[in-house]
Protein backbone atom coordinates (compact mmCIF):
# COMPACT_ATOMS: atom_id res chain seq x y z
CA UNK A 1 14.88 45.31 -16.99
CA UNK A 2 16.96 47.13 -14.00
CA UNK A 3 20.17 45.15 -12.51
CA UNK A 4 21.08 46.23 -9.22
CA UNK A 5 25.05 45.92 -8.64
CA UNK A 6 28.12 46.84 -6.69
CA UNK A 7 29.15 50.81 -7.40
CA UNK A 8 33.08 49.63 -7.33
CA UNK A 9 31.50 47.28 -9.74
CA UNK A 10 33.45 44.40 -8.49
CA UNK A 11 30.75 41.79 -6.97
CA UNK A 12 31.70 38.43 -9.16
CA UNK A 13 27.96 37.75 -9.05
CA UNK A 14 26.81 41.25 -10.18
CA UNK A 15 29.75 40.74 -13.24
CA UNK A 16 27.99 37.32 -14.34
CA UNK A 17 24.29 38.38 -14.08
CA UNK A 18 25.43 41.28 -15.97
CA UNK A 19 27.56 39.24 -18.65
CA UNK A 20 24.47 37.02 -18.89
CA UNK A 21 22.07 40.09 -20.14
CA UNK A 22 24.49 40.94 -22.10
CA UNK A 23 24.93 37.76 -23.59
CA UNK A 24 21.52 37.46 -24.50
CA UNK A 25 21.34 40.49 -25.81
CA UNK A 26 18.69 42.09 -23.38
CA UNK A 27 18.29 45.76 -22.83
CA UNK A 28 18.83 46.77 -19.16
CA UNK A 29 19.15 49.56 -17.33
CA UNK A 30 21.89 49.33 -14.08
CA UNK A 31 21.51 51.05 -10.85
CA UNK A 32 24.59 50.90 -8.13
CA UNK A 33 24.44 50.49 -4.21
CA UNK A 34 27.09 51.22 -2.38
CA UNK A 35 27.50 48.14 -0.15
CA UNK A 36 30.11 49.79 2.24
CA UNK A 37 27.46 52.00 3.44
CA UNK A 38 25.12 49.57 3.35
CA UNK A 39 22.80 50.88 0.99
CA UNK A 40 21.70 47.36 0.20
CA UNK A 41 20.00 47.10 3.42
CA UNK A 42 17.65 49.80 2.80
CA UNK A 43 13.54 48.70 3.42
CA UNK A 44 12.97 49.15 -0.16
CA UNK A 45 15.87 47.62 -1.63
CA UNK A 46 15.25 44.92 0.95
CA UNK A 47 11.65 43.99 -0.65
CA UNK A 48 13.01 43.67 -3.71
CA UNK A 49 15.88 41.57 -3.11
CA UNK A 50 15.06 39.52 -0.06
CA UNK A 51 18.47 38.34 0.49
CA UNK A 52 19.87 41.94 0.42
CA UNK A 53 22.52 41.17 -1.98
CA UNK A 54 23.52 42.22 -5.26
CA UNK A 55 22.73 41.75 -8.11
CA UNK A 56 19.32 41.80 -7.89
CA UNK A 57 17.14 41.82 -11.53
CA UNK A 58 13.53 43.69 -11.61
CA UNK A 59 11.95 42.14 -14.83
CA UNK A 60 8.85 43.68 -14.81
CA UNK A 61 6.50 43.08 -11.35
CA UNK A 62 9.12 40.49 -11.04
CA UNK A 63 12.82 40.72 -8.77
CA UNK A 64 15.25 38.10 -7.93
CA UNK A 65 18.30 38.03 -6.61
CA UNK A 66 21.73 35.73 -6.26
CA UNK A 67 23.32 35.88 -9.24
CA UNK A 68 22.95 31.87 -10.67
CA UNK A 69 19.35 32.33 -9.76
CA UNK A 70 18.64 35.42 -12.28
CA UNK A 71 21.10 33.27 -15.33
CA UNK A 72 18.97 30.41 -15.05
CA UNK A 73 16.08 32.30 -15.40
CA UNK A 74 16.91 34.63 -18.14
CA UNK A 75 18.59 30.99 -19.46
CA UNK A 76 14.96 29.70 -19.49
CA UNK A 77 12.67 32.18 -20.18
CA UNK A 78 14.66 34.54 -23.18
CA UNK A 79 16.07 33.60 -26.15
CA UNK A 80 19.29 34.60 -27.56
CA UNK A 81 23.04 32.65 -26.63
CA UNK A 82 22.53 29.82 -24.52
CA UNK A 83 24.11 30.33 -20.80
CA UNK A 84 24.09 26.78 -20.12
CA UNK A 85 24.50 23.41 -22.55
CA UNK A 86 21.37 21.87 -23.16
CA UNK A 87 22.25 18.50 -22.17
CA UNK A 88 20.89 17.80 -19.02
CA UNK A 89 24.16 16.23 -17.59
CA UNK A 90 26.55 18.92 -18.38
CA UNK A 91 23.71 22.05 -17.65
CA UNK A 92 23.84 19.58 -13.88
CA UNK A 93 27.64 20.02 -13.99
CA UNK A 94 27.81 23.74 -15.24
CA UNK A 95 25.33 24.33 -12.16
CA UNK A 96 27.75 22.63 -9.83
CA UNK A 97 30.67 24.35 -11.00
CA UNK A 98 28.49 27.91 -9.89
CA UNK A 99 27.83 26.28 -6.43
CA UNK A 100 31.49 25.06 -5.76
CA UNK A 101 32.70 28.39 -6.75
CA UNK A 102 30.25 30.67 -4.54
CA UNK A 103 30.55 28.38 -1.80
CA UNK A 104 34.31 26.67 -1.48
CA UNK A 105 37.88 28.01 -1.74
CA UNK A 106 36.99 30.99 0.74
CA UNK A 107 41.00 31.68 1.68
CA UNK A 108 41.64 32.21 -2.01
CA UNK A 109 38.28 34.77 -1.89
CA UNK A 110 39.32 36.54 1.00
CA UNK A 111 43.57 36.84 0.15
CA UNK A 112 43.01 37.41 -3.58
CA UNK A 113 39.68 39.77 -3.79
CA UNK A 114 38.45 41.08 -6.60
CA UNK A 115 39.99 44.39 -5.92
CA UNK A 116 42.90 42.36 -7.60
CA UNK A 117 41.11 42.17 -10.87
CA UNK A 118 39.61 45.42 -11.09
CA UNK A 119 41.90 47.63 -9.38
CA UNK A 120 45.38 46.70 -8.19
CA UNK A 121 47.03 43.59 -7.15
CA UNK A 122 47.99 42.99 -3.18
CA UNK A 123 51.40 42.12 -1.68
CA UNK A 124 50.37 40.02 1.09
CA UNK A 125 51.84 36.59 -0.05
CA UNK A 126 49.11 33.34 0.00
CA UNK A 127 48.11 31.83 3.51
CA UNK A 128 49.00 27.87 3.54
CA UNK A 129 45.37 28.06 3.60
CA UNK A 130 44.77 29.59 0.82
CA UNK A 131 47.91 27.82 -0.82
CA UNK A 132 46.20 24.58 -0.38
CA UNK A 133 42.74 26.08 -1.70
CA UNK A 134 45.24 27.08 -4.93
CA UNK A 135 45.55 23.13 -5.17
CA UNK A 136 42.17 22.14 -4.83
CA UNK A 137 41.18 25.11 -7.70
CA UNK A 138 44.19 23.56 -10.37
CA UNK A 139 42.90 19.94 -9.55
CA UNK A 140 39.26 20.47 -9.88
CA UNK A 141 39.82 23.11 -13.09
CA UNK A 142 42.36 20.78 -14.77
CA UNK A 143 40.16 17.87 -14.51
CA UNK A 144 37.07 19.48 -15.88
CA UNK A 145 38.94 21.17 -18.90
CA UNK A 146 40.70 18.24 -19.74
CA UNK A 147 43.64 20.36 -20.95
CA UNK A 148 43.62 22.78 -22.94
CA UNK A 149 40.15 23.49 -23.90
CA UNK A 150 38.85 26.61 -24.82
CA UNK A 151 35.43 25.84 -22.84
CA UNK A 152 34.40 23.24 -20.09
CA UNK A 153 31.50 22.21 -22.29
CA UNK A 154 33.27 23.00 -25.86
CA UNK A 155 31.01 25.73 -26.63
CA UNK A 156 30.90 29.06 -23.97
CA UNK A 157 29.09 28.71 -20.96
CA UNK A 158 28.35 31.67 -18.31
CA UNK A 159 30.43 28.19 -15.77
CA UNK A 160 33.15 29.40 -18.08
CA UNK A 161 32.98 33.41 -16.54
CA UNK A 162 32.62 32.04 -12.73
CA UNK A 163 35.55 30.05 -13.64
CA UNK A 164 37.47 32.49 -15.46
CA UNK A 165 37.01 34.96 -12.31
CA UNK A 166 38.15 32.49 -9.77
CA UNK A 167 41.58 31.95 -11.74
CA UNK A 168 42.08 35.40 -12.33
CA UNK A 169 42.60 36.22 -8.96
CA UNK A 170 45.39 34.64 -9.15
CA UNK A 171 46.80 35.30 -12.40
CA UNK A 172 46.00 39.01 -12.27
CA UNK A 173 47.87 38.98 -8.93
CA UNK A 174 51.39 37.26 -10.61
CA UNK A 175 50.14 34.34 -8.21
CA UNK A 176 51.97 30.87 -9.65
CA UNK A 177 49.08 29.56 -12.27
CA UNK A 178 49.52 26.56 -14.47
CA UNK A 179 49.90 27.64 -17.90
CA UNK A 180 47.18 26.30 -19.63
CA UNK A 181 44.58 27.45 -16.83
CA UNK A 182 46.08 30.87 -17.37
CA UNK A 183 45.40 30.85 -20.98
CA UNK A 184 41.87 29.57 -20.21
CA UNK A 185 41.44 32.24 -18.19
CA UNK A 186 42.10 34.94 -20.57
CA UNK A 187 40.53 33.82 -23.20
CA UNK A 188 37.61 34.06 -21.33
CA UNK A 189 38.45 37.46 -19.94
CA UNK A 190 38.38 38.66 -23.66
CA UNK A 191 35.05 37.87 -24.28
CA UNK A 192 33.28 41.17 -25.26
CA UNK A 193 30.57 41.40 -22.95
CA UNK A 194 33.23 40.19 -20.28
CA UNK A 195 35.23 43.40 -20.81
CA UNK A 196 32.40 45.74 -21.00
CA UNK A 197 31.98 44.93 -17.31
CA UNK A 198 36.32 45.36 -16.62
CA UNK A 199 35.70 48.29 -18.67
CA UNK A 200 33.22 49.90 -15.96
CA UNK A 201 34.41 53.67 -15.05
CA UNK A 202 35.45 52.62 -11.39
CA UNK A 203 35.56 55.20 -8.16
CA UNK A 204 39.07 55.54 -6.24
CA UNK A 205 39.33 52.91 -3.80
């Protein structure tokens, strides 16, 4: 298998395709675009990808990209740790929780990038924008944990990662956090195949 990522390795959605490999314990090989000279919109990379996004996986004659895309699929085709629960209701949920987060709570993405977890943390203080997308995170994360869990579904999930990123931003930045998100949070950042990808050897901003 080849995974296609970010070469500041900081793409959220490159970091969970890559945890999920990892987590099933697949051997893959990486190769890096540099997306600020656009290398993902070359013609080849383009066939391959189709959206011209990273990550994109090659498994064999076979290439997909966006990043909940490729963890269902390795989810459903490999063995190995499961990246979803098997009940259908909470796999439905987990699935949500991956839309909601690649799709909502854009001031907190664009004020709090994840230059903050991977490289330094900004000084520019939160929008009221952003302040209220804060809100809407704590509500919606507080409510699914139901306090203090280690895991939205009580075992690991890759939900847990997207999650885990998301609050991070924050908490990496010295941003106010609840406490018990925060501890949520790093408990999922010290998941091993979590830190082999905050481990990456990263080029100077």
């Amino acid at each position: 298998m080849l995974l296609y990522v970010d070469s500041r390795f900081t793409s959220p959605y490159a970091m969970s395709a890559f945890v999920a490999l990892h987590e099933k314990a697949l051997p893959f090989e990486m190769a890096t675009l540099n997306l600020s000279i656009g290398e993902n919109h070359s013609p080849s990379y383009a066939k391959d990808s189709i959206t011209e996004r990273v990550p994109t996986l090659v498994d064999g004659e076979f290439t997909l990209s966006e990043s909940s895309a490729i963890t269902e699929y390795l989810d459903e085709v490999y063995p190995g740790t499961h990246l979803y629960p098997s009940e259908p209701k909470a796999r439905a949920r987990a699935r949500q929780i991956q839309a909601w987060l690649r799709s909502d709570l854009m001031p907190i993405r664009v004020e709090r990038t994840t230059e903050v977890l991977f490289y330094q943390p900004t000084k520019q203080p939160l929008s009221e924008a952003a302040k209220l997308a804060t809100e809407k995170l704590f509500t919606a994360a507080t409510s699914l944990l139901k306090h203090k869990q280690d895991y939205l579904f009580n075992e690991w999930s890759i939900a847990d990662v997207d999650l885990a990123i998301m609050l991070n931003r924050l908490a990496f930045n010295g941003d106010d956090i609840p406490n018990e998100l925060a501890l949520y949070a790093k408990h999922q950042w010290e998941r091993p195949s979590v830190q082999l990808w905050a481990n990456q050897v990263r080029p100077p901003l």
